[in-house]
C-alpha atoms as a PDB file:
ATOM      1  CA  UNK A   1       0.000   0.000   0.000  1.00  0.00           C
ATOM      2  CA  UNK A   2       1.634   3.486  -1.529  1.00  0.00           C
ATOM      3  CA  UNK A   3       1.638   6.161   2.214  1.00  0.00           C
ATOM      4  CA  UNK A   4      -0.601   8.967   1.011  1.00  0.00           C
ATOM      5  CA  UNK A   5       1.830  12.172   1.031  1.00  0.00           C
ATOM      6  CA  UNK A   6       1.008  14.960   4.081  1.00  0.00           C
ATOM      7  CA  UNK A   7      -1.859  16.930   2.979  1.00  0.00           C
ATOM      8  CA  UNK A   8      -0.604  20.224   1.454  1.00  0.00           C
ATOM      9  CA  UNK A   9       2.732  19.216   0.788  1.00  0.00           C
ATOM     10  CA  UNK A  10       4.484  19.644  -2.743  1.00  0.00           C
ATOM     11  CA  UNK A  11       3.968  15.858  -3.358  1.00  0.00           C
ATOM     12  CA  UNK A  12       0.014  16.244  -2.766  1.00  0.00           C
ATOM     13  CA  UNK A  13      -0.375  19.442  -4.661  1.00  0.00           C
ATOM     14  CA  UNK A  14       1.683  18.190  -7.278  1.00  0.00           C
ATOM     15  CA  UNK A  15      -0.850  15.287  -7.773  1.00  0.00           C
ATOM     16  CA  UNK A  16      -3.514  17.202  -6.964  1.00  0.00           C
ATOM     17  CA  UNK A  17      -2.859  19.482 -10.075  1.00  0.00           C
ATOM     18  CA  UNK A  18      -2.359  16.326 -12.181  1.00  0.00           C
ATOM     19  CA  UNK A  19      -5.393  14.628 -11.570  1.00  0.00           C
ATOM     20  CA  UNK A  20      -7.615  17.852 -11.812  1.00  0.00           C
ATOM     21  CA  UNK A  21      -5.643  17.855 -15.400  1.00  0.00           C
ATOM     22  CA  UNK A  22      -6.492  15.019 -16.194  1.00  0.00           C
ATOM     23  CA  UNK A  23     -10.081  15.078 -15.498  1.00  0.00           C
ATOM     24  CA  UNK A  24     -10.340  18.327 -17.671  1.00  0.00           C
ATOM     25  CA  UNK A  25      -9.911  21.087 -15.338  1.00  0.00           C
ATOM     26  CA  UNK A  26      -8.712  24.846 -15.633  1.00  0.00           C
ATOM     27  CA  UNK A  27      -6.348  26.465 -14.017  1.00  0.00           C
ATOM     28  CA  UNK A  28      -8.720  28.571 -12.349  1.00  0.00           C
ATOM     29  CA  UNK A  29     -10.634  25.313 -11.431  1.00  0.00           C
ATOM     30  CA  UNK A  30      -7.368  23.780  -9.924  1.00  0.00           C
ATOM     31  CA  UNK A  31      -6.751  27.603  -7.750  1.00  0.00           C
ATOM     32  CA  UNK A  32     -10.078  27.375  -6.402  1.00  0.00           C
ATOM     33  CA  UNK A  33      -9.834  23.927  -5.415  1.00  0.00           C
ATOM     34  CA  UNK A  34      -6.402  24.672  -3.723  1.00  0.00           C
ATOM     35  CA  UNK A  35      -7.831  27.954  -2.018  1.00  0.00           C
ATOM     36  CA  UNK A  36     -11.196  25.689  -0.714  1.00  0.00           C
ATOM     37  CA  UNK A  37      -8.749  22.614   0.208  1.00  0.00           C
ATOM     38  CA  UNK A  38      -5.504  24.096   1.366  1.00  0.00           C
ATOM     39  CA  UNK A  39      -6.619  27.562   2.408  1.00  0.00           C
ATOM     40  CA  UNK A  40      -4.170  29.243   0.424  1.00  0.00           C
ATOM     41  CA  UNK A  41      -4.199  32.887  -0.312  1.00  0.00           C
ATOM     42  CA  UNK A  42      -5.412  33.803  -4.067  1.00  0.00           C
ATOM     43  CA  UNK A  43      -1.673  34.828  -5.516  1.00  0.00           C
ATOM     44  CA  UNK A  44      -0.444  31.522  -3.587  1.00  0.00           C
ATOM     45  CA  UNK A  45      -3.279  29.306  -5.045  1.00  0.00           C
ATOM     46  CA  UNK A  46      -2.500  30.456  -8.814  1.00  0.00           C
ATOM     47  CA  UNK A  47       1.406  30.079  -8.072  1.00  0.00           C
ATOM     48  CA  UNK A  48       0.893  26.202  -7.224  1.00  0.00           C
ATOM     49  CA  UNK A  49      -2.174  25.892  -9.270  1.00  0.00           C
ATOM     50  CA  UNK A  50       0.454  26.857 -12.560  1.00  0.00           C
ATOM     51  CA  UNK A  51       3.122  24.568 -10.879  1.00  0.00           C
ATOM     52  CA  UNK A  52       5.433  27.826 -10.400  1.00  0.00           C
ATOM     53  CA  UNK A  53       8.100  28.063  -7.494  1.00  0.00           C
ATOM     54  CA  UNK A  54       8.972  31.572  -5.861  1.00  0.00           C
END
């Protein structure tokens, strides 16, 4: 059995970004998701949503 990673780490946002790719999401979809699920800040949700670093 594969350990889920630690919610809100690179390794979960990394396949949550995939998956919502996958399935046919936006970008904007993917920040709003992070911003509901993480409670990221708007400018931080669009940074991770795009896959950027700082």
């Amino acid at each position: 059995m594969t350990p889920r990673p630690e919610p809100g780490s690179k390794a979960d946002r990394d396949a949550l970004r995939y998956d919502m790719t996958a399935a046919g999401c936006t970008i904007t979809d993917i920040a709003v998701e992070m911003r509901t699920r993480y409670g990221m800040r708007p400018r931080e949700a669009w940074r991770h949503a795009r896959g950027w670093t700082l």
